[in-house]
PDB file of N, CA and C in Angstrom:
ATOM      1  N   UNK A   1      28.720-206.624  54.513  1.00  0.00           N
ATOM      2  CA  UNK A   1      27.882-207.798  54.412  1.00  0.00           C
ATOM      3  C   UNK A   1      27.823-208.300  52.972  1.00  0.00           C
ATOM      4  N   UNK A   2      28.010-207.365  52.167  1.00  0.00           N
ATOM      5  CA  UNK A   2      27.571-207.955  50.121  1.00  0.00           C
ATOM      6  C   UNK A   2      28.982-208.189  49.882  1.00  0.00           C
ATOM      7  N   UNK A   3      30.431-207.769  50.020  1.00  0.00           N
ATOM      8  CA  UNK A   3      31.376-208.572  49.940  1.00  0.00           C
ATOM      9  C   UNK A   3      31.903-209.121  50.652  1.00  0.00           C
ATOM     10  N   UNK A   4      31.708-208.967  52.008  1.00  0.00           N
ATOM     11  CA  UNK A   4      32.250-210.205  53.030  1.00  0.00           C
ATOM     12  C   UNK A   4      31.442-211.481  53.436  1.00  0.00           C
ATOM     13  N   UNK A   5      30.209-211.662  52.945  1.00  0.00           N
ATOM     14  CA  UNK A   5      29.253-212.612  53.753  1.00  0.00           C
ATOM     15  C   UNK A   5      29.043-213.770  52.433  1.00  0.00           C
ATOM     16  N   UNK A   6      28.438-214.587  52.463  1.00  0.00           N
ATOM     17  CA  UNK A   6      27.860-215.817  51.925  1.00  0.00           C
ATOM     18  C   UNK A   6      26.633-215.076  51.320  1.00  0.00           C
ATOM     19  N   UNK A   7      26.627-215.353  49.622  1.00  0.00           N
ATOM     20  CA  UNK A   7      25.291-215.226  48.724  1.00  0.00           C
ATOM     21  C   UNK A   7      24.397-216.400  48.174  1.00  0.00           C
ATOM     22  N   UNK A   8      23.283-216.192  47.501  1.00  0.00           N
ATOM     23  CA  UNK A   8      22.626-217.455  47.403  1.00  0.00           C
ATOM     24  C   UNK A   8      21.862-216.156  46.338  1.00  0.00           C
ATOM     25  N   UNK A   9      21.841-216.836  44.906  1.00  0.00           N
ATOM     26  CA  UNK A   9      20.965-216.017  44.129  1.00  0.00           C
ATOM     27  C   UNK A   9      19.770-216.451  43.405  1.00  0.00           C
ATOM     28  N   UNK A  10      18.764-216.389  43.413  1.00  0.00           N
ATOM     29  CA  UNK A  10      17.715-216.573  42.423  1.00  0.00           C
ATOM     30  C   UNK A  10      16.841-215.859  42.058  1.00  0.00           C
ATOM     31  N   UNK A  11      15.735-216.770  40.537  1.00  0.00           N
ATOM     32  CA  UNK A  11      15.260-215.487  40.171  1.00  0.00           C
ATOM     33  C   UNK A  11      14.453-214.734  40.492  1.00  0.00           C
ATOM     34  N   UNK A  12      13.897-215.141  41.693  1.00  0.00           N
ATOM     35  CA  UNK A  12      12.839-214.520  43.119  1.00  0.00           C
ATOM     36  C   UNK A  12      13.679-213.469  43.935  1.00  0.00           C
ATOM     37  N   UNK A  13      14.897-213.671  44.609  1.00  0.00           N
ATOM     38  CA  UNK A  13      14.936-212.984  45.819  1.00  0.00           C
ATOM     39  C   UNK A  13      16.660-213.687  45.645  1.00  0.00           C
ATOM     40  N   UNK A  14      17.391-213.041  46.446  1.00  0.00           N
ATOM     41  CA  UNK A  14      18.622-212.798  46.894  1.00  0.00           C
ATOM     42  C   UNK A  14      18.585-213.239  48.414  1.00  0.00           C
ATOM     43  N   UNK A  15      19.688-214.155  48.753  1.00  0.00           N
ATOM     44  CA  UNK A  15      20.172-214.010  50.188  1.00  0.00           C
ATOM     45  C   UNK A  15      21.398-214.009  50.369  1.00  0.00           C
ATOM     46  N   UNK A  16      20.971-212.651  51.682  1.00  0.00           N
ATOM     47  CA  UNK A  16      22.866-212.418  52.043  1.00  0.00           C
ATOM     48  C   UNK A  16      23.116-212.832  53.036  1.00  0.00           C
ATOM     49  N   UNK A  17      24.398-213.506  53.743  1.00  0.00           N
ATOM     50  CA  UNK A  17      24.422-213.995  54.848  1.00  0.00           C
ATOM     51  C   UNK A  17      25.905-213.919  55.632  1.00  0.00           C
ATOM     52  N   UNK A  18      25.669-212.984  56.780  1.00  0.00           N
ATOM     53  CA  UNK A  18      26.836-212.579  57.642  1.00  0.00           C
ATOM     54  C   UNK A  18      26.975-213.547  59.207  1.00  0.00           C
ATOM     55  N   UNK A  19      28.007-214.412  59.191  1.00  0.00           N
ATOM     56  CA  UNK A  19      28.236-214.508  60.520  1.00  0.00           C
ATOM     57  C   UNK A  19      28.366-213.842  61.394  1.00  0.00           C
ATOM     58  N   UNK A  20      27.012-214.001  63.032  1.00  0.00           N
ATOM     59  CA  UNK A  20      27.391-213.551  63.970  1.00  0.00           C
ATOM     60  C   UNK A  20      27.074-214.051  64.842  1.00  0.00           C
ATOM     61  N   UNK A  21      26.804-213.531  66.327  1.00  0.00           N
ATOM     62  CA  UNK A  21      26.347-214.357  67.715  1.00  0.00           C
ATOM     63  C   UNK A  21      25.061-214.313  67.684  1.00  0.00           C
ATOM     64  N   UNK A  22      24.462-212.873  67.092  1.00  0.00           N
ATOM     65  CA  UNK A  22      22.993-213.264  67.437  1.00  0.00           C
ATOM     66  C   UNK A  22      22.412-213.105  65.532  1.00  0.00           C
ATOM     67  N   UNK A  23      20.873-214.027  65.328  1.00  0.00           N
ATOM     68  CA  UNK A  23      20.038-213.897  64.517  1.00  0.00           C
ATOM     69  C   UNK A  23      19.060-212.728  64.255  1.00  0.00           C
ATOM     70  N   UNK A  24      19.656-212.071  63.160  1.00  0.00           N
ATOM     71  CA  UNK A  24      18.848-210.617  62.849  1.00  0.00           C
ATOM     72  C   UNK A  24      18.769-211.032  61.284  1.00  0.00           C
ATOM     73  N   UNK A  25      17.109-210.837  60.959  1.00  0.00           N
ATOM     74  CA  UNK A  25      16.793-210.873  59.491  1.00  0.00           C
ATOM     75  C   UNK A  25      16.094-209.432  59.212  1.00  0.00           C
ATOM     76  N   UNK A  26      16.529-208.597  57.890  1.00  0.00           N
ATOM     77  CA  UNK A  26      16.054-207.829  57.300  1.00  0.00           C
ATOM     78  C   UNK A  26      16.015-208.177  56.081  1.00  0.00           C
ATOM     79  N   UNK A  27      14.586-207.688  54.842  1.00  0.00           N
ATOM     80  CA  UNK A  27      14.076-207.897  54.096  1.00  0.00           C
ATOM     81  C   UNK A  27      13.823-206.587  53.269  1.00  0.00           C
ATOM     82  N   UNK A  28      14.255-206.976  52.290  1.00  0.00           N
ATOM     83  CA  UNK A  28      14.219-205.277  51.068  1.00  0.00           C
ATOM     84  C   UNK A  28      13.545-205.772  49.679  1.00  0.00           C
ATOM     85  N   UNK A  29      13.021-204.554  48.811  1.00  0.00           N
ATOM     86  CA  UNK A  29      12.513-204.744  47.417  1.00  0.00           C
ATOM     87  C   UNK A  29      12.728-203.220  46.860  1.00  0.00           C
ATOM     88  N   UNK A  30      13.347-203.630  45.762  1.00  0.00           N
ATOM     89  CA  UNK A  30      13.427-201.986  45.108  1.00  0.00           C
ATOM     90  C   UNK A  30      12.242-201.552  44.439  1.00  0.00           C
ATOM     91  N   UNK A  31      12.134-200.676  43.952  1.00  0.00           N
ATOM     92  CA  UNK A  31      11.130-200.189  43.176  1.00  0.00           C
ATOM     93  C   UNK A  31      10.897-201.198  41.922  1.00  0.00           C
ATOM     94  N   UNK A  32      12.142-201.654  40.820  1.00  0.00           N
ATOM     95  CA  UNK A  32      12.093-202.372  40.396  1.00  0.00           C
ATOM     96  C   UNK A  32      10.917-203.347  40.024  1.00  0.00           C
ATOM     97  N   UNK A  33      10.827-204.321  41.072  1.00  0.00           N
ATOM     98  CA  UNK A  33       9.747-204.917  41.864  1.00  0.00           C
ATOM     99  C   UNK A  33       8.276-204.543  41.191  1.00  0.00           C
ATOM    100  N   UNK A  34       7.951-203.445  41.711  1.00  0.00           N
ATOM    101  CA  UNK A  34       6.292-202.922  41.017  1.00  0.00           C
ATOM    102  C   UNK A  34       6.001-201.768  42.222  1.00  0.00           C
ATOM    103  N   UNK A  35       5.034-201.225  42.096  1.00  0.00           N
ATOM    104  CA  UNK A  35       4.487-200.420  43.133  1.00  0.00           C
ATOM    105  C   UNK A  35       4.107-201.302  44.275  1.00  0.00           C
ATOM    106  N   UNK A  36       3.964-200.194  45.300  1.00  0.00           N
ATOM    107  CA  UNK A  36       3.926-200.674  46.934  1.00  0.00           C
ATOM    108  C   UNK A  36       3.526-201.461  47.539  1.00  0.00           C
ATOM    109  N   UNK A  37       2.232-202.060  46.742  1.00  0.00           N
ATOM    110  CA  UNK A  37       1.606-203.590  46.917  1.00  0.00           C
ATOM    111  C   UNK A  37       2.294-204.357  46.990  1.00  0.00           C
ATOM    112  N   UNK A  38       2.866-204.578  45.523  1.00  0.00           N
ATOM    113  CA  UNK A  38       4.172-205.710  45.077  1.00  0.00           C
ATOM    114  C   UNK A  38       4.908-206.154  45.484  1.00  0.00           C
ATOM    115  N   UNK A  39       5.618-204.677  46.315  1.00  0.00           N
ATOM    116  CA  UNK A  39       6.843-205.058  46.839  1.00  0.00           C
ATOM    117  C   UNK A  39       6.349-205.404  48.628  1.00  0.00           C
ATOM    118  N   UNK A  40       5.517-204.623  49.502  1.00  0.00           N
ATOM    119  CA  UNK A  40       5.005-205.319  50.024  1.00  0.00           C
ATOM    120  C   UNK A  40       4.776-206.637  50.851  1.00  0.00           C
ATOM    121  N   UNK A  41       3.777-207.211  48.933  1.00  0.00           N
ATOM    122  CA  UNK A  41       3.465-208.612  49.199  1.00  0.00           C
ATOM    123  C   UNK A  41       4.639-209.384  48.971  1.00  0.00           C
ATOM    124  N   UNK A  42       5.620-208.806  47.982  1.00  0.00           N
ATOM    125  CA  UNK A  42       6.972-209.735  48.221  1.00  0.00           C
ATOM    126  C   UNK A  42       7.695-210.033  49.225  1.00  0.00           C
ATOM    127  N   UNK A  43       7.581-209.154  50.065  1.00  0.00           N
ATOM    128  CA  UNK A  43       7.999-208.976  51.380  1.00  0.00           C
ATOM    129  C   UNK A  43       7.500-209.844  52.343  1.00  0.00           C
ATOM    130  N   UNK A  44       6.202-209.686  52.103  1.00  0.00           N
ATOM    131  CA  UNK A  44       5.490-211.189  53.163  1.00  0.00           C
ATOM    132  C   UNK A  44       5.635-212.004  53.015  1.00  0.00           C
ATOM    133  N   UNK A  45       5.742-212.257  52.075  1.00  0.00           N
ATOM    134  CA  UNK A  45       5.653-213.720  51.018  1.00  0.00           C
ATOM    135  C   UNK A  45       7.391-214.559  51.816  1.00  0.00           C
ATOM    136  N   UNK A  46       7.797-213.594  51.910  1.00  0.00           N
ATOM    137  CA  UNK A  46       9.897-213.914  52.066  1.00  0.00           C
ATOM    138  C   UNK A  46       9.857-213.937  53.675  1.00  0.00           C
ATOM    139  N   UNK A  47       8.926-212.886  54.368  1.00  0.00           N
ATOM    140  CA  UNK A  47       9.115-213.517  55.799  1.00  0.00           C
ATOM    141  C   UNK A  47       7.935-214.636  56.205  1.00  0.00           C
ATOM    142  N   UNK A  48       6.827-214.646  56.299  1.00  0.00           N
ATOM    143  CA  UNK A  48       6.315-216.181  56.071  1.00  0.00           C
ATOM    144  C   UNK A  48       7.814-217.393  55.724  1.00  0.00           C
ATOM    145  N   UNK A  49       7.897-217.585  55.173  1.00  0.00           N
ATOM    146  CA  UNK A  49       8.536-218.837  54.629  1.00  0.00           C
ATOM    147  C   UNK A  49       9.718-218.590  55.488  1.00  0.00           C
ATOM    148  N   UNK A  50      10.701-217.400  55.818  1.00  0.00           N
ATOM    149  CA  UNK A  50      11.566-217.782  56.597  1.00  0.00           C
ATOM    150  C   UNK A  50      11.188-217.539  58.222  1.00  0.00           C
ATOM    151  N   UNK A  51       9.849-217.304  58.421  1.00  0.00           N
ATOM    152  CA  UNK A  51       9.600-218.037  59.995  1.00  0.00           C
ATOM    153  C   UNK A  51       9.481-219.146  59.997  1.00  0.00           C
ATOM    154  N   UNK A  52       9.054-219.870  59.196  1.00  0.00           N
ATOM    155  CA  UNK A  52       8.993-221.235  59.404  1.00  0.00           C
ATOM    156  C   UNK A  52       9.919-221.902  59.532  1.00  0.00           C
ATOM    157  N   UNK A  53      11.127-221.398  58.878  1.00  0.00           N
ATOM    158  CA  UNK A  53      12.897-221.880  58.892  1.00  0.00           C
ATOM    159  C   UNK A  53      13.121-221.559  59.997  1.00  0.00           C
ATOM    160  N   UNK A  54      13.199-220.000  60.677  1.00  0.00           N
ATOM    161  CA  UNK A  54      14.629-219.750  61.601  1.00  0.00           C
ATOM    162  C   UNK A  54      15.148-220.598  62.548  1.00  0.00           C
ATOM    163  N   UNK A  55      13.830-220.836  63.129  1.00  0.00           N
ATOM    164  CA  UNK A  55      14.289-222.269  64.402  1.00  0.00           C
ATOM    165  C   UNK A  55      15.364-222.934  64.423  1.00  0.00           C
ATOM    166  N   UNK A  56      15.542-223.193  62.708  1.00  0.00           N
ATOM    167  CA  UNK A  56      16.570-224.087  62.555  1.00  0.00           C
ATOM    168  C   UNK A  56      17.724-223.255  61.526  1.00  0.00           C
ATOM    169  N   UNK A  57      17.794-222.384  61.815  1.00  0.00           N
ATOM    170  CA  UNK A  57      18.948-221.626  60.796  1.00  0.00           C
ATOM    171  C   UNK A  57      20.042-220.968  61.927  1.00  0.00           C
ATOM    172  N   UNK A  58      21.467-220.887  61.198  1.00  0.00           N
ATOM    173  CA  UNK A  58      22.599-220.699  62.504  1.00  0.00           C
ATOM    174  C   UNK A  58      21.993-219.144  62.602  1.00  0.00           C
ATOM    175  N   UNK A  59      23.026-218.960  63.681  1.00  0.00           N
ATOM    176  CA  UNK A  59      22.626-217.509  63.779  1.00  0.00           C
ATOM    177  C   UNK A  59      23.492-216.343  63.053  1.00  0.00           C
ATOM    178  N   UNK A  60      23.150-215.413  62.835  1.00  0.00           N
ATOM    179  CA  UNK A  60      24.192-214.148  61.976  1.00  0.00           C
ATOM    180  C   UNK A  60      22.536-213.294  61.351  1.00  0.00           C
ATOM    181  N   UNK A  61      23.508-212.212  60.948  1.00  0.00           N
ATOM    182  CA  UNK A  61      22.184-211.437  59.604  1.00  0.00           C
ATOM    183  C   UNK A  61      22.025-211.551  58.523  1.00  0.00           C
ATOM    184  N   UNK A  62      20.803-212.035  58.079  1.00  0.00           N
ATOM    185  CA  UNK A  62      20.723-212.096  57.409  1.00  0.00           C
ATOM    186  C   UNK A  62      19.607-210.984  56.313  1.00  0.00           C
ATOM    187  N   UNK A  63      20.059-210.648  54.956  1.00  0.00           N
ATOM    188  CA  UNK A  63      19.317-209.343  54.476  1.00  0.00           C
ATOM    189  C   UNK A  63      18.795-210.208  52.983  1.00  0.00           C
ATOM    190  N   UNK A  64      17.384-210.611  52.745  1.00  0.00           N
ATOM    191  CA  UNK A  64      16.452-211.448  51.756  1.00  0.00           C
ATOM    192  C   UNK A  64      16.201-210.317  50.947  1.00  0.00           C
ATOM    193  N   UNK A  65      16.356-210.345  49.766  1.00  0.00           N
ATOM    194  CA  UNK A  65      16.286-209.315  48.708  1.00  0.00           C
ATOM    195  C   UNK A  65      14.913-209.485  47.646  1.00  0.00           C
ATOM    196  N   UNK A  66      13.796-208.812  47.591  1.00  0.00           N
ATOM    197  CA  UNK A  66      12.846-209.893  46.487  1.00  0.00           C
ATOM    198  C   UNK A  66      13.258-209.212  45.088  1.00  0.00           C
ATOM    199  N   UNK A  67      12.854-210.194  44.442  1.00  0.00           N
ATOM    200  CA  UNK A  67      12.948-209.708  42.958  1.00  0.00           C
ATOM    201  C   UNK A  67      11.816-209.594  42.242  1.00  0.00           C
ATOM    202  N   UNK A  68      11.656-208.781  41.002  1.00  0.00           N
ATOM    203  CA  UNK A  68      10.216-208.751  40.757  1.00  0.00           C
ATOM    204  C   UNK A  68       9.840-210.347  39.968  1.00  0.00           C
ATOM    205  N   UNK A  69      10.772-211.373  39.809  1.00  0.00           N
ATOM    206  CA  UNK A  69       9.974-212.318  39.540  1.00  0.00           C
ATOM    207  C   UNK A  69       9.610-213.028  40.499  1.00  0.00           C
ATOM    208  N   UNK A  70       9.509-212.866  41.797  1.00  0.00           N
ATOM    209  CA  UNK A  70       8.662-213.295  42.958  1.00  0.00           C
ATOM    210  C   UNK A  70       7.474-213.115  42.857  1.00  0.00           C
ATOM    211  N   UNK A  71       6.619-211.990  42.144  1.00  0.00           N
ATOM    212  CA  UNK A  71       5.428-211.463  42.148  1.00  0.00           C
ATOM    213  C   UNK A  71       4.401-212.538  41.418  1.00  0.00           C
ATOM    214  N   UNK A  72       5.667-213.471  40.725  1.00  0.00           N
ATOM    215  CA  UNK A  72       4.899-214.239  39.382  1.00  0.00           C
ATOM    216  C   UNK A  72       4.761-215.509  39.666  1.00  0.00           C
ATOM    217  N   UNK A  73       5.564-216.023  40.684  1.00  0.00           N
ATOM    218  CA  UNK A  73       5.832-217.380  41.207  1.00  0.00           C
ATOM    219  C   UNK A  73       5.314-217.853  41.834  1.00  0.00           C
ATOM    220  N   UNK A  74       4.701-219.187  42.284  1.00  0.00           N
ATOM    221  CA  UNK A  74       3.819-220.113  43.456  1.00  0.00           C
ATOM    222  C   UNK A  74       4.260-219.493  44.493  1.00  0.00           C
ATOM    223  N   UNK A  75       3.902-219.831  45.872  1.00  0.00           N
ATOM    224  CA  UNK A  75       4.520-219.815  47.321  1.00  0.00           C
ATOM    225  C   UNK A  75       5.530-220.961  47.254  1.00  0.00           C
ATOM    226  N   UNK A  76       4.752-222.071  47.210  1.00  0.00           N
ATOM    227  CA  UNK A  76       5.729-223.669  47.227  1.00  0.00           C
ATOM    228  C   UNK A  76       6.816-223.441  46.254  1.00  0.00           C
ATOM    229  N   UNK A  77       6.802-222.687  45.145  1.00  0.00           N
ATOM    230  CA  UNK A  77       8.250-222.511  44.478  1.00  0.00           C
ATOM    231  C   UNK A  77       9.299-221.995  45.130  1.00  0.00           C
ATOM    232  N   UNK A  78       8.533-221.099  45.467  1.00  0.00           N
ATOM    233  CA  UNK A  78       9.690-219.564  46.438  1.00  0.00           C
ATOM    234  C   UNK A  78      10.366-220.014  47.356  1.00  0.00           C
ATOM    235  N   UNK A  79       9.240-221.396  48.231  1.00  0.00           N
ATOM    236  CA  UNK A  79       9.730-221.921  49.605  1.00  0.00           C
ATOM    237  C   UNK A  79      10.441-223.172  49.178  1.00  0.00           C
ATOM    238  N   UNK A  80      10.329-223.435  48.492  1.00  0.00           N
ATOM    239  CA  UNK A  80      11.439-224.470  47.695  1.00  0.00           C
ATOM    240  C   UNK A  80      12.700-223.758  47.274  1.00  0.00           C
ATOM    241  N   UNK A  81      12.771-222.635  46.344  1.00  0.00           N
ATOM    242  CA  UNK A  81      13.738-222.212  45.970  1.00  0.00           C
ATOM    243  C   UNK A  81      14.845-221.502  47.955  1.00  0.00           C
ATOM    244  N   UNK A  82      13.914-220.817  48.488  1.00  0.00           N
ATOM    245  CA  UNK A  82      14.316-221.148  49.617  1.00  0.00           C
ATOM    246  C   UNK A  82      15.122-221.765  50.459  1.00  0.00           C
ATOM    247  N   UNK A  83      14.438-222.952  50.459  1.00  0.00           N
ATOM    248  CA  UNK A  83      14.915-224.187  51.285  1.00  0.00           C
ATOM    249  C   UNK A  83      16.231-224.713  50.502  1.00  0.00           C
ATOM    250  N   UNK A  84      16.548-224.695  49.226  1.00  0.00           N
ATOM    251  CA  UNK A  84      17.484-224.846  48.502  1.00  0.00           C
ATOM    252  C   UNK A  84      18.583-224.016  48.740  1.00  0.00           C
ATOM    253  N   UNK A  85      18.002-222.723  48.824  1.00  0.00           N
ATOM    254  CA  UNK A  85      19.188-221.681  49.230  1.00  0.00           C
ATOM    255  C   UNK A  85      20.024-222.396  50.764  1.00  0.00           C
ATOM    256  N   UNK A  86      19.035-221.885  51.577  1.00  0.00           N
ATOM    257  CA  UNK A  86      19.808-222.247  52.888  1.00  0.00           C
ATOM    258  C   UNK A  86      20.791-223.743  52.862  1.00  0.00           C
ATOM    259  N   UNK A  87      19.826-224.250  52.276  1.00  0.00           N
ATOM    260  CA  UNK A  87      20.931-225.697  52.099  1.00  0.00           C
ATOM    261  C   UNK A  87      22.374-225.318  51.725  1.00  0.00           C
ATOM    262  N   UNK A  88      22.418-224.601  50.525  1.00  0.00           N
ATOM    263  CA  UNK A  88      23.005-224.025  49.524  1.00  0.00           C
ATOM    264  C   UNK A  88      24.380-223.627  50.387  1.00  0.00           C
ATOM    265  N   UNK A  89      23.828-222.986  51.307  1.00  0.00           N
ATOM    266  CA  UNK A  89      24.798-222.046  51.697  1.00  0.00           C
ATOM    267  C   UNK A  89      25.232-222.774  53.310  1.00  0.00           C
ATOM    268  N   UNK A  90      24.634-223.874  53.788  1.00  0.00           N
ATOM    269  CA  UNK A  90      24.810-224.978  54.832  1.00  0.00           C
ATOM    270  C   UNK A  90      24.292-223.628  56.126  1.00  0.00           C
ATOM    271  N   UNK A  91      23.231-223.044  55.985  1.00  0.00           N
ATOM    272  CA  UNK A  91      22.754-222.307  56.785  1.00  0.00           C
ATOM    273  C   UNK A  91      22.259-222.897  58.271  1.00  0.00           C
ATOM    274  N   UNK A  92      21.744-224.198  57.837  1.00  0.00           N
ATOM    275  CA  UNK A  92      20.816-225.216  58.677  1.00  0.00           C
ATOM    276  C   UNK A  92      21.928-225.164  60.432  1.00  0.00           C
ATOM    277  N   UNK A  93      20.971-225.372  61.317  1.00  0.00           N
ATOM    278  CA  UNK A  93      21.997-225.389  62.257  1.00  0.00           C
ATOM    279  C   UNK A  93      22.325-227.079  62.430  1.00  0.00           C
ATOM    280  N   UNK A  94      21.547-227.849  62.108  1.00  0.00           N
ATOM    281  CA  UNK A  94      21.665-229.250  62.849  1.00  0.00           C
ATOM    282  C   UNK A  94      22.129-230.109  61.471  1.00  0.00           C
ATOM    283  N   UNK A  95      22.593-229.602  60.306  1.00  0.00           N
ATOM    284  CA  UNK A  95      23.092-230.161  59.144  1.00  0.00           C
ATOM    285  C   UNK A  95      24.178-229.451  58.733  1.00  0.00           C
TER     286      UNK A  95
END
């Protein structure tokens, strides 16, 4: 999936993206990040914003990486930087 698939990098979070038939998202934070809260709340923070997407995202797996400068950032940034990604990477199903 990290050398065969489609990347999208920023300074929040990582997305990796593998073509397949069906839609599977997993979500990771290293220690890096901060203690267990941190990573956590980074974690919510990254699925929130991509439920609101999937509806409209093709299908394959995808694996959202946070970074510890997620911890520091708005929501509306993250979900902007986000929405940029998928663009980014023509994730959208109906675009």
């Amino acid at each position: 999936m990290y050398r065969g698939g489609k990347q999208f990098h920023k300074s929040s979070f990582v997305i990796f993206y593998l073509d397949s038939d069906e839609k599977r998202f997993g979500f990771t934070s290293s220690k890096r990040v901060g203690n267990a809260i941190l990573r956590n709340r980074g974690k919510r923070v990254l699925k929130s914003i991509v439920l609101q997407h999937c509806e409209n995202m093709k299908s394959g797996y995808y694996v959202i990486v946070a970074k510890e400068a997620l911890n520091k950032m708005d929501y509306s940034r993250v979900q902007a930087d986000f929405e940029k990604g998928i663009r980014y990477l023509k994730l959208y199903e109906n675009r």
